[in-house]
Protein backbone atom coordinates (compact mmCIF):
# COMPACT_ATOMS: atom_id res chain seq x y z
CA UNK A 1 16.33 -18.49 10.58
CA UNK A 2 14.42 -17.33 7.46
CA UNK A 3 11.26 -15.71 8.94
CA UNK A 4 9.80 -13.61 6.53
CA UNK A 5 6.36 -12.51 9.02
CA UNK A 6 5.13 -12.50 12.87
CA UNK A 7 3.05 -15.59 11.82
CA UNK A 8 5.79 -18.08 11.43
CA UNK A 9 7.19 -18.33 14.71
CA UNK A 10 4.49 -19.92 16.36
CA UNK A 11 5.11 -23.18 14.78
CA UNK A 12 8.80 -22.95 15.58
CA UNK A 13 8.23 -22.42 18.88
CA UNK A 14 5.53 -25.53 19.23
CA UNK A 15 8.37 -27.63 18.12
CA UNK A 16 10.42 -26.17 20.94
CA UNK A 17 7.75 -26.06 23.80
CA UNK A 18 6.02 -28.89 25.63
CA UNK A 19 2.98 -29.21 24.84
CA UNK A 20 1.79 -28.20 28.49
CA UNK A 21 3.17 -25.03 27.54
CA UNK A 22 2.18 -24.28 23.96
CA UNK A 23 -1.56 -24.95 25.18
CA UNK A 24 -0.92 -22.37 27.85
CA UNK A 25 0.11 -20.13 25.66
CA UNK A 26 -1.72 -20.27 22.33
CA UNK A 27 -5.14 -21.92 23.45
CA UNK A 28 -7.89 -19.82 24.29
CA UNK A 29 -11.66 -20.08 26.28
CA UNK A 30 -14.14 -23.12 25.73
CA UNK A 31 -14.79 -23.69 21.93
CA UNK A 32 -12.05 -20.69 21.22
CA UNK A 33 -14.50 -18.71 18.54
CA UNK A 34 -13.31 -15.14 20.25
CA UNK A 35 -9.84 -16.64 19.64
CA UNK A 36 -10.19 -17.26 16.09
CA UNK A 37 -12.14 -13.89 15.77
CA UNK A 38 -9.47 -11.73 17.12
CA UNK A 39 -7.55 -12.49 14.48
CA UNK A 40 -10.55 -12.99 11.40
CA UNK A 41 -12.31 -9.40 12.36
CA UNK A 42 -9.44 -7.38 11.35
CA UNK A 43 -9.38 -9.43 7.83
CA UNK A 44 -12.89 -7.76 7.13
CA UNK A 45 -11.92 -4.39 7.70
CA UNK A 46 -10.34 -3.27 4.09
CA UNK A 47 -8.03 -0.08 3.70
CA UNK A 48 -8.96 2.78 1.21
CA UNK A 49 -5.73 4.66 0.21
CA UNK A 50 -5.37 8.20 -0.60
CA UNK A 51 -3.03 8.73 -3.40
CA UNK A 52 -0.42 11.15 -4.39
CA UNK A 53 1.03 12.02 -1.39
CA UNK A 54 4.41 13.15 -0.49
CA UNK A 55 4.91 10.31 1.64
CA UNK A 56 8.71 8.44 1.79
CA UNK A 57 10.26 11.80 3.88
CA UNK A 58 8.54 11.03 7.40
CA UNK A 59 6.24 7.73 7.87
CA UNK A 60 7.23 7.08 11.40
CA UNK A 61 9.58 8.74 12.88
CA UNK A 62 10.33 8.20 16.57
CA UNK A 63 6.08 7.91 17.14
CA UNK A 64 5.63 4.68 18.90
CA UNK A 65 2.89 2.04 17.46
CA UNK A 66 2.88 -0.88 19.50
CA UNK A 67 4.44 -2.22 22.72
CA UNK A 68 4.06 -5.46 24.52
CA UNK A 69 0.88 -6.66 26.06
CA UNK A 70 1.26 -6.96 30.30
CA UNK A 71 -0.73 -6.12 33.12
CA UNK A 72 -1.72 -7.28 36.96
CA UNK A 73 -4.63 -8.67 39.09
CA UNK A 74 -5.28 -7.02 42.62
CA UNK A 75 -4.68 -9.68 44.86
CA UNK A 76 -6.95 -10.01 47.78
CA UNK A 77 -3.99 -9.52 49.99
CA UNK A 78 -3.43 -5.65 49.64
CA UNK A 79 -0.23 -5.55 51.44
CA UNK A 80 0.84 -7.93 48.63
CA UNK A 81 -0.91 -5.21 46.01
CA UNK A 82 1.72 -2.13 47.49
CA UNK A 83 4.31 -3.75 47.70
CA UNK A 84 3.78 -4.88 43.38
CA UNK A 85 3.19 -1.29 43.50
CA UNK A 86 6.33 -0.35 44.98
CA UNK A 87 8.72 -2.59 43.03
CA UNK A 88 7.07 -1.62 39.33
CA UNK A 89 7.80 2.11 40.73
CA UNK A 90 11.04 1.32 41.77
CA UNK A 91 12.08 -0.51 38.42
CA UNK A 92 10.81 2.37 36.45
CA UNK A 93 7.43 1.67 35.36
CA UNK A 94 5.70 4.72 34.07
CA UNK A 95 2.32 3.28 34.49
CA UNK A 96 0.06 0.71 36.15
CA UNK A 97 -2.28 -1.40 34.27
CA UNK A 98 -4.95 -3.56 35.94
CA UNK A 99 -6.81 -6.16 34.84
CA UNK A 100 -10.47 -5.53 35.04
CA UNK A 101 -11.94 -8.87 33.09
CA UNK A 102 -10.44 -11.54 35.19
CA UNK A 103 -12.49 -12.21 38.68
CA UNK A 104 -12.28 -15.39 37.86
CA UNK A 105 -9.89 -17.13 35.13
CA UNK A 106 -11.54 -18.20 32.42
CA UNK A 107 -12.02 -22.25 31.29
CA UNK A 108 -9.42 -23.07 29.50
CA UNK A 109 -9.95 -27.03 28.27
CA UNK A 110 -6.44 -27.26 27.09
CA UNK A 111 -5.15 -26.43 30.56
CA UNK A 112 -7.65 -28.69 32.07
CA UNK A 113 -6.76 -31.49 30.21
CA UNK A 114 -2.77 -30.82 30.50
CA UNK A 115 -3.24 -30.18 34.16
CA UNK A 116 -0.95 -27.18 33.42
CA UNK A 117 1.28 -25.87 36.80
CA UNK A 118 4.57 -24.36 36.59
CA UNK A 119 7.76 -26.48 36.32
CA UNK A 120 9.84 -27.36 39.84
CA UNK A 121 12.55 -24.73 38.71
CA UNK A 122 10.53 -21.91 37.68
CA UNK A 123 9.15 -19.39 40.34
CA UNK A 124 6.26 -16.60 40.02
CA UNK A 125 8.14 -13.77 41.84
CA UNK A 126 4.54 -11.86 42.17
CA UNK A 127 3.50 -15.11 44.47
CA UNK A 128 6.62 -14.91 46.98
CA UNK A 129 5.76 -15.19 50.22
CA UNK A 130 2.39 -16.63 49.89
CA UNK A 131 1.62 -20.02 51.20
CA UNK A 132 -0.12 -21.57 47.76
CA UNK A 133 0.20 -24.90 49.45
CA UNK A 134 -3.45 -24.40 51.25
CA UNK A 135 -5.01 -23.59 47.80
CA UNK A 136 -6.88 -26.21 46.54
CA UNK A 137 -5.33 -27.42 43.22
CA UNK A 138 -7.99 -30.54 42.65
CA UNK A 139 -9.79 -28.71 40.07
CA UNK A 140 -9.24 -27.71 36.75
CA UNK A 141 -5.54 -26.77 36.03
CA UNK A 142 -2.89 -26.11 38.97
CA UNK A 143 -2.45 -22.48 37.41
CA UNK A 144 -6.22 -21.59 37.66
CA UNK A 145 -6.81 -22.93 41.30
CA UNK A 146 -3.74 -21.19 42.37
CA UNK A 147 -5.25 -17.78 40.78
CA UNK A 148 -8.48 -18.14 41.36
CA UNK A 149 -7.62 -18.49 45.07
CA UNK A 150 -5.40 -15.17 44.81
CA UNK A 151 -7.68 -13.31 43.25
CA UNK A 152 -9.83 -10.58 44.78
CA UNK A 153 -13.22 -11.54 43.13
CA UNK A 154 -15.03 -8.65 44.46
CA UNK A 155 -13.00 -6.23 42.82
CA UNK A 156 -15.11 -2.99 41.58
CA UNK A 157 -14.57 0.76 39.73
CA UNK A 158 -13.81 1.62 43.32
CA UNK A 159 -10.61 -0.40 43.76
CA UNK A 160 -9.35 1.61 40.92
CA UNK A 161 -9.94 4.82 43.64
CA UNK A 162 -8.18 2.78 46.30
CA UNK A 163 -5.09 2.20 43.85
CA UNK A 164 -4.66 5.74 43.23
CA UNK A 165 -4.39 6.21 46.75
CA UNK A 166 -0.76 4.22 46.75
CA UNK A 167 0.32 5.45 43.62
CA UNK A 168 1.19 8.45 41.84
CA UNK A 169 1.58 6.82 38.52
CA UNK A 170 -1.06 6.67 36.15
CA UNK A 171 -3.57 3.70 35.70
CA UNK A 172 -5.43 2.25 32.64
CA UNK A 173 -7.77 -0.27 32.91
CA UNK A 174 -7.31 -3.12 30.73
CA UNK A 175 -10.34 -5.37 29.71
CA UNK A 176 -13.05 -3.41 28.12
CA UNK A 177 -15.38 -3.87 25.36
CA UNK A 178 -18.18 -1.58 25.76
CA UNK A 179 -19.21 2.20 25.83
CA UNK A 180 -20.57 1.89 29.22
CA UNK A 181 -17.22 0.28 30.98
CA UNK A 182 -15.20 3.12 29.29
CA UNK A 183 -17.24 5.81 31.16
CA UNK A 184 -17.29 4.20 34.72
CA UNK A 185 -13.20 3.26 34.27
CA UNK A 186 -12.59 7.51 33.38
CA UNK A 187 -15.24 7.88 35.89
CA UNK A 188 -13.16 6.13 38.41
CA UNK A 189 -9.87 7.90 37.12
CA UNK A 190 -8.89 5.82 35.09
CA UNK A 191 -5.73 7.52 32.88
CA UNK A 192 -6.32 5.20 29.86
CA UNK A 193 -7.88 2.40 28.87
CA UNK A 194 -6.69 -0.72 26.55
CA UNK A 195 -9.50 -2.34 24.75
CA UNK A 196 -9.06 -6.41 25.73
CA UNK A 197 -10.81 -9.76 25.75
CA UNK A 198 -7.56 -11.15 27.76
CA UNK A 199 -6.37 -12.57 24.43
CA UNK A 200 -9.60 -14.51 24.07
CA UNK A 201 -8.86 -16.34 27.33
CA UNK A 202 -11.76 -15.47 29.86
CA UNK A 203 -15.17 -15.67 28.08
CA UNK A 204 -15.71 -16.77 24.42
CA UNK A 205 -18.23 -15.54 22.07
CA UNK A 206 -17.72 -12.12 23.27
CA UNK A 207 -16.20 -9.77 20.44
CA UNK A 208 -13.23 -9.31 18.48
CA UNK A 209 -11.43 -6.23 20.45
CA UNK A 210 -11.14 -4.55 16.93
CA UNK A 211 -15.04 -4.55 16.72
CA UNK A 212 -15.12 -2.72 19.85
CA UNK A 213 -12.84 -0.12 19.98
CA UNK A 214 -14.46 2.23 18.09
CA UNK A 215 -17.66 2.36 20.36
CA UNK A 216 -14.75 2.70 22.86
CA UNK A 217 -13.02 5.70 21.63
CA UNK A 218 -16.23 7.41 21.11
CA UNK A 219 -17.45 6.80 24.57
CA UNK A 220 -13.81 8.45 25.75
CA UNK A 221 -14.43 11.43 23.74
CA UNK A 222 -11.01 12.09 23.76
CA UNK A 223 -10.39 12.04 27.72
CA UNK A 224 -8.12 9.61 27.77
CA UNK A 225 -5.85 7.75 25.14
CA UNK A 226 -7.51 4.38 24.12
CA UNK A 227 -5.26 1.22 23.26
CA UNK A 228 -5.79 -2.37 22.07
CA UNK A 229 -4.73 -5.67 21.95
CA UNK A 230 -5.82 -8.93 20.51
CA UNK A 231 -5.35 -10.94 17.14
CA UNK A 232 -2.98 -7.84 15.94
CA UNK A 233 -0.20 -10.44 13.66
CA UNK A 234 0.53 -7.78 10.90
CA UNK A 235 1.59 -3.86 10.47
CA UNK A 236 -1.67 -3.52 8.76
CA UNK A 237 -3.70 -4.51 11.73
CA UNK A 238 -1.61 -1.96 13.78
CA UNK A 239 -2.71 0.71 10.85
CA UNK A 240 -6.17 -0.65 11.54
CA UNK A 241 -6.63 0.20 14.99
CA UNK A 242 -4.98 3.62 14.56
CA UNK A 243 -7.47 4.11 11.97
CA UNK A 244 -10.10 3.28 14.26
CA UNK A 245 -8.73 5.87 16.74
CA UNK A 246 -6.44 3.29 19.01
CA UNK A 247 -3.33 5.43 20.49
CA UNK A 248 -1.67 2.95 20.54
CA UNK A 249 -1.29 -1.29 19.66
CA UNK A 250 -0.42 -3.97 22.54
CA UNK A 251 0.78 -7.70 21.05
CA UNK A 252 1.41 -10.41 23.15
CA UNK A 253 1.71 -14.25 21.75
CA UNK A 254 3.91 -12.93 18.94
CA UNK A 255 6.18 -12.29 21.60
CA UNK A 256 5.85 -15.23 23.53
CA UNK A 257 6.02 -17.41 20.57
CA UNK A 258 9.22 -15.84 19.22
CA UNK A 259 11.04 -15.72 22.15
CA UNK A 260 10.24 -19.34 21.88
CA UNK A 261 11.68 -19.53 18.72
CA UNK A 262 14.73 -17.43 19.14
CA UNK A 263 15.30 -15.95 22.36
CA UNK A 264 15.70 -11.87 22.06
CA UNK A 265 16.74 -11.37 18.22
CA UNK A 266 13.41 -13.49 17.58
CA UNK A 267 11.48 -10.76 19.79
CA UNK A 268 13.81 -7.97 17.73
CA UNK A 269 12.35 -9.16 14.49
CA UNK A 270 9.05 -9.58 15.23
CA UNK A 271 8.65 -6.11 16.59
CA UNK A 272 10.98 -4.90 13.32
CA UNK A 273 8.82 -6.84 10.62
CA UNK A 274 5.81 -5.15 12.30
CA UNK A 275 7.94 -1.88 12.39
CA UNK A 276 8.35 -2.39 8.43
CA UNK A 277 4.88 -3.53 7.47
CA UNK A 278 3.49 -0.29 9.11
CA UNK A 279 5.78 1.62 7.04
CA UNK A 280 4.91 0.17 4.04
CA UNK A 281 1.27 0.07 4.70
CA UNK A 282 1.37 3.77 5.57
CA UNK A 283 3.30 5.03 2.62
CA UNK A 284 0.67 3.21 0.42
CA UNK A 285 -2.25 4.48 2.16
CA UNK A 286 -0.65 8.15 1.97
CA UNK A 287 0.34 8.82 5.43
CA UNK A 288 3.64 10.29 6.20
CA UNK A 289 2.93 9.84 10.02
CA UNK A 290 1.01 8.14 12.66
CA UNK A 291 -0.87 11.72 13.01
CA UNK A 292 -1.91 11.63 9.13
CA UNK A 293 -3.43 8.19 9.92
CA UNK A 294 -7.65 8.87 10.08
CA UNK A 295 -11.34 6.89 9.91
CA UNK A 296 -11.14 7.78 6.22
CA UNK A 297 -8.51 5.09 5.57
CA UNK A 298 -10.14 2.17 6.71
CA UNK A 299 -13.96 0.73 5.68
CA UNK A 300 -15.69 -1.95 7.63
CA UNK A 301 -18.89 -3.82 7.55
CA UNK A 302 -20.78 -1.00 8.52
CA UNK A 303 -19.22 1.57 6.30
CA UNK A 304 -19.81 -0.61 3.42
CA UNK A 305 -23.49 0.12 2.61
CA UNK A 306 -22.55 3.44 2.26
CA UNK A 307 -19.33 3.48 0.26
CA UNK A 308 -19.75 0.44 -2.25
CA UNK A 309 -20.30 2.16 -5.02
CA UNK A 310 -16.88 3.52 -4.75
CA UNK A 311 -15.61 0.27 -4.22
């Protein structure tokens, strides 16, 4: 399979999925802007290298850049919630992260129209033991009737509390955009936090995730570690947000779609072309590791009054 970038797979792997599935997958909320913005925002942020550097004897190294994009709901059942808790301890997990943007799921016309559910011979393993049969599955897609009835919709910063109390790994809160959410989620404990719009999925029009994480990492003040995902397709968008001040880079439908594609060695390559275009986009930019990566290398919108004559 001659894939020569992350980009490529997803139109493999809407050949190979139904279309039920692909919508699920790669579709987004309402008229999809926040979708389409994820991915445009990080096109307007530029680099600005820093030449003659002794550069080709480090670049990476064993730092990690990027892993993939995953995280749970609390349940309104909480018996349900410990024993998630119990079996992501027991397989090894080093951390928990919870969703904090999904009360409800988002409208998602593409699963409306599709009246998306899971096939007869797959099973949710979270969802054992729950009756989903009283749900009521009349509106909107199967999936979102079945979640939205799952769902605790009153969730607050103080459920965070209540999940350190079965847990002794640490949490990050997943879902949040703004300076004020960042200080409430380390107010409530909260061991990280991962910059999200749920993939564009839950509300539209809100921004990209790359616009937002530098209000977020200066609201942390360096408390916790900050992380992102969202529209990241390229090693340069994983230099981006590291620029920016991300610890880290989730990615999620370049997964999905690859696996699609080509089962594991299609997940292998994705995360190795990524691997290599964050090599090459450090060594050009003069960083011979993830440390050596600052604001300095990037320039965005609002930099650019300032700078353009340099430009």
């Amino acid at each position: 399979m001659n894939i020569t970038n992350v980009n490529e797979y997803e139109a493999i792997a809407k050949e190979k999925l139904s279309k039920m599935v692909y919508d699920y997958y790669a579709s987004g909320a309402l008229d999809q802007w926040t979708l389409k913005e994820n991915r445009n925002a990080f096109s307007r942020i530029l680099h600005y290298p820093h030449g003659l550097l002794p550069v080709l004897r480090r670049l990476l190294q064993p730092d990690l850049a990027f892993v993939v994009s995953n995280s749970t709901c609390l349940f309104k059942d909480r018996n349900l919630v410990t024993q998630l808790v119990r079996r992501a301890e027991n397989a090894g997990f080093k951390a928990i992260v919870l969703t904090a943007d999904s009360p409800v799921i988002g409208r998602r016309e593409a699963g409306i129209k599709n009246r998306f559910t899971l096939p007869s011979n797959v099973r949710v393993k979270n969802f054992e033991g729950m009756d989903l049969e009283k749900l009521d599955k009349t509106k909107d897609s199967g999936h979102t009737s079945v979640v939205n009835g799952l769902y605790d919709q009153s969730l607050t910063w103080k459920d965070v509390r209540w999940l350190q109390t079965i847990t002794s790994l640490p949490i990050l809160v997943k879902g949040v955009l703004t300076a004020e959410d960042t200080r409430l989620a380390i107010q409530a404990g909260a061991a990280g936090v991962i910059v999200s719009n749920h993939g564009a999925r839950q509300l539209d029009y809100v921004p990209a995730t790359i616009m937002a994480l530098e209000e977020v990492v200066q609201a942390a003040e360096g408390r916790v570690p900050i992380f992102i995902d969202g529209g990241v397709r390229r090693g340069t968008d994983i230099f981006k947000a590291l620029a920016l001040g991300a610890s880290g880079v989730f990615i999620g439908r370049p997964v999905v779609f690859s696996l699609a594609a080509d089962g594991e060695a299609g997940v292998r390559k994705v995360l190795k072309m990524l691997h290599n275009e964050l090599e090459i986009t450090m060594a050009l930019c003069g960083c011979r590791s993830l440390k050596d990566i600052t604001r300095d290398h990037v320039v965005t919108e609002w930099d650019r009054p300032r700078i353009s004559p340099r430009l």
